[in-house]
N, C-alpha and C. Protein backbone atom coordinates (compact mmCIF):
# COMPACT_ATOMS: atom_id res chain seq x y z
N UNK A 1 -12.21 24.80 5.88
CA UNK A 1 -11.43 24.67 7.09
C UNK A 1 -11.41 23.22 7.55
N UNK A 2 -12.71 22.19 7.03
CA UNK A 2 -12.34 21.05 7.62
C UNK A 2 -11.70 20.01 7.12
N UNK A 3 -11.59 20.75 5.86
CA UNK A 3 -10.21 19.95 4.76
C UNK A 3 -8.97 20.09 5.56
N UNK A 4 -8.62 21.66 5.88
CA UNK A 4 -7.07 21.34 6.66
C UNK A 4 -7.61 20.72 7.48
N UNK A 5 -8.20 20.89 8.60
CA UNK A 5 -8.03 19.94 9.29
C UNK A 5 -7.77 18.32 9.41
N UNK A 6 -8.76 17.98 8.66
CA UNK A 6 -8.84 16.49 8.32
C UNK A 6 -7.30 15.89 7.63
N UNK A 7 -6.89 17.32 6.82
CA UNK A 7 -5.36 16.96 6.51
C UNK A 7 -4.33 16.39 7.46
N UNK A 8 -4.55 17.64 7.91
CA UNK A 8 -3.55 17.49 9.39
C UNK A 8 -3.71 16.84 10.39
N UNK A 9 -4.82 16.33 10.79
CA UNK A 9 -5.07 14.93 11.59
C UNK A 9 -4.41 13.54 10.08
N UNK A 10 -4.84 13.95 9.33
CA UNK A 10 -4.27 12.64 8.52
C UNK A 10 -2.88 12.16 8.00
N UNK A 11 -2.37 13.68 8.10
CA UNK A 11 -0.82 13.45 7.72
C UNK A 11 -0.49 13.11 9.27
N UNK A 12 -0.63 13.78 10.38
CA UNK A 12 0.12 13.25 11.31
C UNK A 12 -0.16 11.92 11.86
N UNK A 13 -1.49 11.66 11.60
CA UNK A 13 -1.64 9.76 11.07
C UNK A 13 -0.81 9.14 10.39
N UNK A 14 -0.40 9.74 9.13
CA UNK A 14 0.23 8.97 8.27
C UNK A 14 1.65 9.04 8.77
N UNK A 15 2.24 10.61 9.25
CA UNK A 15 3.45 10.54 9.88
C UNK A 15 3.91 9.51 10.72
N UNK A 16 2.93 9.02 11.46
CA UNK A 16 3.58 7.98 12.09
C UNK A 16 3.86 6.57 11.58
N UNK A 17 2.84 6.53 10.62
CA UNK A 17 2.90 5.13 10.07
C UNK A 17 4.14 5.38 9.56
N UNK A 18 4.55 6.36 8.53
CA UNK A 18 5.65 6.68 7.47
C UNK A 18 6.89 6.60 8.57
N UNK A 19 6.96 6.91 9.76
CA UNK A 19 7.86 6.90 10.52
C UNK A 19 8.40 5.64 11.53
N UNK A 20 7.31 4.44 10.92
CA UNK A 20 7.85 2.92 11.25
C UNK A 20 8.60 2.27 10.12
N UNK A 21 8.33 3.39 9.05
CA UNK A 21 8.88 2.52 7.96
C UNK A 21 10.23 3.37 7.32
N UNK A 22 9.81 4.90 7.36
CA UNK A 22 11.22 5.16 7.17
C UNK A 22 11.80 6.41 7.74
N UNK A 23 11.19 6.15 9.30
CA UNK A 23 11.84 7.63 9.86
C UNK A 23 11.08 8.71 10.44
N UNK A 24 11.69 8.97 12.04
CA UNK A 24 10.97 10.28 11.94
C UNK A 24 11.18 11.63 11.29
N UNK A 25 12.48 11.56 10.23
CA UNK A 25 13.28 12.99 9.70
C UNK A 25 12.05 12.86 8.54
N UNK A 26 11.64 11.76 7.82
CA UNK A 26 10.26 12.07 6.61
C UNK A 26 9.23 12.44 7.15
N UNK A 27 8.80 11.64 8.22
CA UNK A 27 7.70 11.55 8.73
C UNK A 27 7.66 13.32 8.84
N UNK A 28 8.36 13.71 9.51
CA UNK A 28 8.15 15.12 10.37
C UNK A 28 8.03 16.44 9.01
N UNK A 29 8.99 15.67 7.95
CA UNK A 29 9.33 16.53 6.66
C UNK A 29 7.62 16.59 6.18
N UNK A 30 6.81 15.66 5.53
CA UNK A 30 5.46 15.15 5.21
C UNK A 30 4.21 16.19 6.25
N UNK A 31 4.31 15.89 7.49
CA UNK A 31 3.73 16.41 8.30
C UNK A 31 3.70 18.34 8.24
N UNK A 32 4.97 18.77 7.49
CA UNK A 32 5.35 20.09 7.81
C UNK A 32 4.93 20.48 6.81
N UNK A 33 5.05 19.99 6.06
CA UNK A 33 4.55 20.16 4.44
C UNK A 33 3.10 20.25 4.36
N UNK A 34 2.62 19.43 4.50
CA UNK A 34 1.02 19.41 4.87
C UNK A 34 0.58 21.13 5.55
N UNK A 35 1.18 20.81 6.80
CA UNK A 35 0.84 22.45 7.57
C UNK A 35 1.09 24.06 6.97
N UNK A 36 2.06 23.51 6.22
CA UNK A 36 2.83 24.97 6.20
C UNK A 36 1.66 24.87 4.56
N UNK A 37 1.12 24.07 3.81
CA UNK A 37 0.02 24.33 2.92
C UNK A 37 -1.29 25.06 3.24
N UNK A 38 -1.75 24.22 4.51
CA UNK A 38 -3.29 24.51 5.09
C UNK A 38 -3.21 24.93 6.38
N UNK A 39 -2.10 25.37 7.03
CA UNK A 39 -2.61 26.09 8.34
C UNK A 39 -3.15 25.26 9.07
N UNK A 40 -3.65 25.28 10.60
CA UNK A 40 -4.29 24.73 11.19
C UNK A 40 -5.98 25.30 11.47
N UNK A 41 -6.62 25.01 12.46
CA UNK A 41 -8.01 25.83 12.61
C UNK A 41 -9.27 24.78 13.00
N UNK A 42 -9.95 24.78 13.90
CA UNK A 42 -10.86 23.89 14.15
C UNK A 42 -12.07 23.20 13.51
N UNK A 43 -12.09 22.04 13.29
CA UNK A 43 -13.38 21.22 12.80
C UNK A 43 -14.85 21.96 12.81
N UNK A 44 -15.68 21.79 11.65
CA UNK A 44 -16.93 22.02 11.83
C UNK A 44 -17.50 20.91 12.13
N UNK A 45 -18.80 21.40 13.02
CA UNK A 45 -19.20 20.15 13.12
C UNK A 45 -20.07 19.43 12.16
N UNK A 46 -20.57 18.63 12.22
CA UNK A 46 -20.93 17.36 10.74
C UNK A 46 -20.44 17.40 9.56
N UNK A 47 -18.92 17.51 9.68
CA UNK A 47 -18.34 18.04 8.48
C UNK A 47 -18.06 16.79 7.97
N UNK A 48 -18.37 16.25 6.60
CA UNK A 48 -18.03 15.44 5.95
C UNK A 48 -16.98 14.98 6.38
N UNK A 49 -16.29 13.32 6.02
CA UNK A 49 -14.72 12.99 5.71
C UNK A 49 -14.52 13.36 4.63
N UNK A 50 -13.00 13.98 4.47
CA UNK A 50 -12.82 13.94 3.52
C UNK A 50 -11.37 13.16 2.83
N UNK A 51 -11.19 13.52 1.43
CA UNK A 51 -9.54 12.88 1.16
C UNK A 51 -8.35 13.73 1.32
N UNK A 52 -7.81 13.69 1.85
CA UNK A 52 -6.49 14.41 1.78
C UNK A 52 -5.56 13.38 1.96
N UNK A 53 -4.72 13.55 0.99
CA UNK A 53 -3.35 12.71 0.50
C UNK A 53 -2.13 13.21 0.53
N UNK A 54 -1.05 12.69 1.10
CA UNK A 54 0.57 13.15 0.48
C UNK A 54 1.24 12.20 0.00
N UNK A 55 1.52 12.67 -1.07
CA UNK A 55 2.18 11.70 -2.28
C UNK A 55 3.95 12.12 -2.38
N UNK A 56 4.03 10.72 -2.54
CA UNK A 56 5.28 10.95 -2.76
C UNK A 56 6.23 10.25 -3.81
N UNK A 57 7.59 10.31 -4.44
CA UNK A 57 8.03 9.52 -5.17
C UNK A 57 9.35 9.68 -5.52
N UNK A 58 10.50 8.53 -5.05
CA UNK A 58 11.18 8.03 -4.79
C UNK A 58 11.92 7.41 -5.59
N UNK A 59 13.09 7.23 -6.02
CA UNK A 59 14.06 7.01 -7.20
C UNK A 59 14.60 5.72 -6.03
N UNK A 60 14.86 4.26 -6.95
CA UNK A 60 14.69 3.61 -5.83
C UNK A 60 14.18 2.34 -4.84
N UNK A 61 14.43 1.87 -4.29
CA UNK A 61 13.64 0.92 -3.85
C UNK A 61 13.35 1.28 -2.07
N UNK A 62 13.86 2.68 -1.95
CA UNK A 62 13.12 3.14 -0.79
C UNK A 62 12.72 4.51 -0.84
N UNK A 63 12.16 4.70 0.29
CA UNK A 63 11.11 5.99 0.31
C UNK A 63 12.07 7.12 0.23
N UNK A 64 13.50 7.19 0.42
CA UNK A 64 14.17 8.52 0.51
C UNK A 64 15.60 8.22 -0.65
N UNK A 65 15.84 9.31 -0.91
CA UNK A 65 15.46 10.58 -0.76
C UNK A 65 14.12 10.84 -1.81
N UNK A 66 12.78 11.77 -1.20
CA UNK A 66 12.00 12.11 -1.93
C UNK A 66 12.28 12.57 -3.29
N UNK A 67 12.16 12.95 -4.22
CA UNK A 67 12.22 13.68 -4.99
C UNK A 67 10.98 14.08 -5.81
N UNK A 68 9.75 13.83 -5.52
CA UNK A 68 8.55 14.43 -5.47
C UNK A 68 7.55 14.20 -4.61
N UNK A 69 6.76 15.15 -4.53
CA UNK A 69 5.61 15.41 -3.51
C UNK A 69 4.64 16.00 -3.51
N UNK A 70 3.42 15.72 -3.38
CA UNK A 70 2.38 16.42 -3.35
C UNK A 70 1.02 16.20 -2.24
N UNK A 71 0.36 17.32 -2.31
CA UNK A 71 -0.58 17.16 -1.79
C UNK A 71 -1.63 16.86 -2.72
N UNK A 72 -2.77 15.70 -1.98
CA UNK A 72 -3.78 16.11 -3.53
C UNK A 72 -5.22 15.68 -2.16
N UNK A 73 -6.09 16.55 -2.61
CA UNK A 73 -7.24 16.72 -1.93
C UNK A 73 -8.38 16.11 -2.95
N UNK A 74 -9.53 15.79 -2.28
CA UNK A 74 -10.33 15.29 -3.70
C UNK A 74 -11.79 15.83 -2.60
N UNK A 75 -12.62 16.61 -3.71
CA UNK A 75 -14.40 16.87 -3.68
C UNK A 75 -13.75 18.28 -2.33
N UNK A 76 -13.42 19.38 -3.53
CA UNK A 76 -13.15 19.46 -4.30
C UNK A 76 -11.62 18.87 -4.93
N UNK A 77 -10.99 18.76 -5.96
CA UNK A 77 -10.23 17.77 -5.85
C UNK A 77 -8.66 19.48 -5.94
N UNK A 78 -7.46 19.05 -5.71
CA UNK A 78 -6.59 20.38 -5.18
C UNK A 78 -5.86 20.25 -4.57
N UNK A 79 -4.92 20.48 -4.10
CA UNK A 79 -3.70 20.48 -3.07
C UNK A 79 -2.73 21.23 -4.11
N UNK A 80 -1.27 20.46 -4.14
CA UNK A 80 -0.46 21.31 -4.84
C UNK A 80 -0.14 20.20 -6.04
N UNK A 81 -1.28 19.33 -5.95
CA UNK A 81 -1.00 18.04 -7.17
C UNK A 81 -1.12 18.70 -8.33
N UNK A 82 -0.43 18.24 -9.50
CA UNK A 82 -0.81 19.00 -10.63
C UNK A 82 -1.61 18.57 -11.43
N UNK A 83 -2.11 17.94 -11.30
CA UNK A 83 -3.56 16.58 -11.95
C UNK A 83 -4.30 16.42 -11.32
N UNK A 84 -4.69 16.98 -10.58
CA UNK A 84 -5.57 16.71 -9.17
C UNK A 84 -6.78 15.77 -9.88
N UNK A 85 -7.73 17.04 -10.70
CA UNK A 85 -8.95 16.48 -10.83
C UNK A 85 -8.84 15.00 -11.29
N UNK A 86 -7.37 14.57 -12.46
CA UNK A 86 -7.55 13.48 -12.85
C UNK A 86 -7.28 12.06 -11.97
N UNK A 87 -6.17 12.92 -11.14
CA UNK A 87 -6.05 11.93 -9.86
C UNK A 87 -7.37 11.33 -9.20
N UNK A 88 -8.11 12.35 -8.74
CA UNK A 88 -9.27 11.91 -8.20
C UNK A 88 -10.06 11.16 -8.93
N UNK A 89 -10.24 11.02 -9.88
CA UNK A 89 -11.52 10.44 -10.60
C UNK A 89 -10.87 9.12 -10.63
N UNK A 90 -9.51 8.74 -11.27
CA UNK A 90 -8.81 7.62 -11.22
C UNK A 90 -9.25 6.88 -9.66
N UNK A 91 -8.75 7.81 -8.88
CA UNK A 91 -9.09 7.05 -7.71
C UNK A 91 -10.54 6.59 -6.77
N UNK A 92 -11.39 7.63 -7.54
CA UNK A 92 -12.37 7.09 -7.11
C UNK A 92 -12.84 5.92 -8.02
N UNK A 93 -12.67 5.87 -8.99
CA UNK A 93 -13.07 4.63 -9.87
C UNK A 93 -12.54 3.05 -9.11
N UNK A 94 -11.60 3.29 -8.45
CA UNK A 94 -10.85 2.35 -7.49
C UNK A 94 -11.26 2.57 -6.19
N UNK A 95 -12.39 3.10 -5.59
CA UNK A 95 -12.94 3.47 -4.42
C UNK A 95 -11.25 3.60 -3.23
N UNK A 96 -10.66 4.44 -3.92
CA UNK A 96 -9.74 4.89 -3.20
C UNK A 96 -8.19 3.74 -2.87
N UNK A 97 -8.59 2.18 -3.44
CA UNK A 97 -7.74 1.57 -3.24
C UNK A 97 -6.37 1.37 -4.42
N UNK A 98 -5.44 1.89 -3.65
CA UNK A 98 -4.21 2.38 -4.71
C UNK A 98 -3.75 1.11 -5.24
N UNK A 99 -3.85 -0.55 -4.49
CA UNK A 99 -2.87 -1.21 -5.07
C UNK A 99 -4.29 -1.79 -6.16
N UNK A 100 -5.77 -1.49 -6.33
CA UNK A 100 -6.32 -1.54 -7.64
C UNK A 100 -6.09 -0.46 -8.75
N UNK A 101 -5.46 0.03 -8.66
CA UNK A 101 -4.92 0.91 -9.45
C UNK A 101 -4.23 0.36 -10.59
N UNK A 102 -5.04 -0.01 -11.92
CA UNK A 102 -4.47 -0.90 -13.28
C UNK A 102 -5.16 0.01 -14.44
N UNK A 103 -4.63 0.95 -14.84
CA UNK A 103 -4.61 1.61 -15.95
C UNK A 103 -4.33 0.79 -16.90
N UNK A 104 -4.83 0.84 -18.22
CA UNK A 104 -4.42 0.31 -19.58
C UNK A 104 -2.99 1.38 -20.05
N UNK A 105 -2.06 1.18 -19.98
CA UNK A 105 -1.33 2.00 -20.48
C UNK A 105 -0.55 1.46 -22.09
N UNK A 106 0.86 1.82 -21.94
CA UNK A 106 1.28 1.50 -23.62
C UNK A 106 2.12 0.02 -22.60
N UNK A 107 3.17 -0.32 -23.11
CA UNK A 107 4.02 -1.36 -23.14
C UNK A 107 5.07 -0.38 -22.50
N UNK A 108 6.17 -1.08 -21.79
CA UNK A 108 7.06 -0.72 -21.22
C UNK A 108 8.07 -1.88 -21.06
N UNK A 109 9.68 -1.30 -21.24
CA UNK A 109 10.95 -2.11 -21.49
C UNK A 109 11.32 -2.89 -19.94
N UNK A 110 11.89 -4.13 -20.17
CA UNK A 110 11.47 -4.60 -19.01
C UNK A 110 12.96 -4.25 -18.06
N UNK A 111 13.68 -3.24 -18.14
CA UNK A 111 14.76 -2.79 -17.75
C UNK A 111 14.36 -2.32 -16.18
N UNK A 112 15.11 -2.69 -15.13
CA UNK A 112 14.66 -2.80 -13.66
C UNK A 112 15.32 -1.28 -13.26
N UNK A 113 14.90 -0.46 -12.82
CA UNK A 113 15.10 1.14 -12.46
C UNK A 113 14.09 1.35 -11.51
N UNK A 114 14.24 0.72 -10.16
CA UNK A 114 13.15 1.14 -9.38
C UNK A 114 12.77 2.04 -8.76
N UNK A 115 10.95 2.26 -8.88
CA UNK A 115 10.40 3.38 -8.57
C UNK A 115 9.71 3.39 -7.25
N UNK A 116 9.89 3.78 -5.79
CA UNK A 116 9.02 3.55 -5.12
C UNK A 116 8.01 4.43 -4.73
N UNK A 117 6.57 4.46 -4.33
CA UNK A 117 6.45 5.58 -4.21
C UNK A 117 5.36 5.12 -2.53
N UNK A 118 4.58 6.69 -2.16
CA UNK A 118 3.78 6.18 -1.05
C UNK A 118 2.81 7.00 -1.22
N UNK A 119 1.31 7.04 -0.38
CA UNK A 119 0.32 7.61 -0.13
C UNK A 119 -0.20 7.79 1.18
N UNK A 120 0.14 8.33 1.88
CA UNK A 120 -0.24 8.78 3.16
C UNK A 120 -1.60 9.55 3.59
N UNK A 121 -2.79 9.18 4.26
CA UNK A 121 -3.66 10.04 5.19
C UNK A 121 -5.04 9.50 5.03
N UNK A 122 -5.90 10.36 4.38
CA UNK A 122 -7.34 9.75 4.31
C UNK A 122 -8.10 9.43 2.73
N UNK A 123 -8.52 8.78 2.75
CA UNK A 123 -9.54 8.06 1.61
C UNK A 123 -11.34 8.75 1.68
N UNK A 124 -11.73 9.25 1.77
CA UNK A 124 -13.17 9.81 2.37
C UNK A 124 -12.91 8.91 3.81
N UNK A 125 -12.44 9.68 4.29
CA UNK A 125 -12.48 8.92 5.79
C UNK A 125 -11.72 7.82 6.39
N UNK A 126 -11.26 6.88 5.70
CA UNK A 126 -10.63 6.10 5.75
C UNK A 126 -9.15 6.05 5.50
N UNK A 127 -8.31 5.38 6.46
CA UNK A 127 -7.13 5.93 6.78
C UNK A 127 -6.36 5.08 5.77
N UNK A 128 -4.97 6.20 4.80
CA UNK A 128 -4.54 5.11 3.56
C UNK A 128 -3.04 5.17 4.32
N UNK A 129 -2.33 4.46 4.21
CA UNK A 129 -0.95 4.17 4.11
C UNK A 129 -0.58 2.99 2.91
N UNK A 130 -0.42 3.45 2.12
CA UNK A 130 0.37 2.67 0.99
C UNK A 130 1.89 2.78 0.71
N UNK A 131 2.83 2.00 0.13
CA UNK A 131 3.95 1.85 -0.45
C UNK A 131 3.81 0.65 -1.31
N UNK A 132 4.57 1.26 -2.31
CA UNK A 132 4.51 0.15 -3.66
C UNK A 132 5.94 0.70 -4.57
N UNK A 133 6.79 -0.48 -5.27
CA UNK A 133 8.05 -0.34 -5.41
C UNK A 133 7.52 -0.95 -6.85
N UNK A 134 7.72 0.00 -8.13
CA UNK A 134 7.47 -0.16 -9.26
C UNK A 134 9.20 -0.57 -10.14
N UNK A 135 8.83 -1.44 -10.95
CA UNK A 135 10.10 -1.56 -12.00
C UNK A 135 11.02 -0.68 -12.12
N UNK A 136 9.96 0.47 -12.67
CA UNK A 136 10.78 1.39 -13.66
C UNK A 136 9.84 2.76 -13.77
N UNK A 137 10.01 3.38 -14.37
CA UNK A 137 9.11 4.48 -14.10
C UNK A 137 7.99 4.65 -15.17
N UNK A 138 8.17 3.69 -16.23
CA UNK A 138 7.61 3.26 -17.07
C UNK A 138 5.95 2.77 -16.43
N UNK A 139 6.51 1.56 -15.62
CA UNK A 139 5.40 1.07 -15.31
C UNK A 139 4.55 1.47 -14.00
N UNK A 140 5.17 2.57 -13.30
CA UNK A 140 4.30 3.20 -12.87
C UNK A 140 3.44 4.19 -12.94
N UNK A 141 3.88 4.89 -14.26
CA UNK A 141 2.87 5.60 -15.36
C UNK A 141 1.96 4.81 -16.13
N UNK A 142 1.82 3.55 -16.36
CA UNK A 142 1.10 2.98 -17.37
C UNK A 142 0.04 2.27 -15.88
N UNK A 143 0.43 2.54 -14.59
CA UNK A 143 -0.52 1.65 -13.81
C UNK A 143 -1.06 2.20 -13.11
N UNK A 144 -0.67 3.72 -12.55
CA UNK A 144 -1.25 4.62 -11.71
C UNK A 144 -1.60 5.60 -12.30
N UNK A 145 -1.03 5.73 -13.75
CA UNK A 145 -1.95 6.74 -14.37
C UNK A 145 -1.61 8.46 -13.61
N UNK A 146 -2.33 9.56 -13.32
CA UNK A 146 -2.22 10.92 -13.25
C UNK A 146 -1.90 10.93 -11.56
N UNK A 147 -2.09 9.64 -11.14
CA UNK A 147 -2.11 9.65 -9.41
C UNK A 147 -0.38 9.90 -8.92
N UNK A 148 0.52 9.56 -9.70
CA UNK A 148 1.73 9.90 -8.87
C UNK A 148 2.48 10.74 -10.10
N UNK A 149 1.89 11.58 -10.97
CA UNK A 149 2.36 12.40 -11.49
C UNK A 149 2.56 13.45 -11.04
N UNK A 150 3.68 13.42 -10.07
CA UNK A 150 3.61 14.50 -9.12
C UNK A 150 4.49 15.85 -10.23
């Protein structure tokens, strides 16, 4: 129960950030999404921080229109990501910071098809708002690895 919660305090954290940058129609979309996953319900007390994330990814050099999304939770790692566990481990190896996120991947064509994507809510506690606008979709598989394989 203190996973949703911590979600839902974190997406509607992140809602707002997401909603200086591109809106309250995402922001509110992100936020609903989140809820309508985990419900609401009150904090335990000394309940760990935890991660809860909404991912997203964007055809593009801006955040809309979405065209993927996920939730991804980490310890235990879960949401509706489909890589979760690998997401998490990636990211903890990067103590949660997305723009260290440098996978060894293969080579990729240097053809410009931009990818943007974002990360919205908490890190073990710590509040993430990221956006990062990749080449191609190439190179945001060879650099983020299982994290925006939504």
């Amino acid at each position: 129960m203190a996973t949703a919660v911590a979600l839902l305090a974190a997406v509607g954290a992140a809602g707002t950030a997401q909603a200086a940058t591109t809106g309250p129609a995402v922001a509110r979309e992100a936020a609903g999404d989140a809820g309508a996953l985990y419900g609401g319900g009150a904090a335990q007390a000394g309940a760990r921080p935890g991660t809860s994330l909404v991912l997203t990814v964007a055809k593009g050099e801006s955040t809309r229109p979405v065209q993927r999304r996920a939730v991804l939770t980490c310890q235990p790692a879960g949401g509706s990501h489909r890589q979760a566990r690998d997401a998490c481990a990636q990211l903890a190896k990067v103590g949660g910071r997305f723009e260290r996120l440098q996978l060894d991947g293969g080579a990729c064509t240097m053809q410009y098809d931009p990818v943007t994507v974002t990360a919205n809510g908490s890190w073990k506690g710590r509040k993430v708002a990221y956006r990062h606008t990749f080449g191609n979709a190439c190179t945001l598989a060879t650099t983020t690895g299982a994290v925006f394989s939504l």
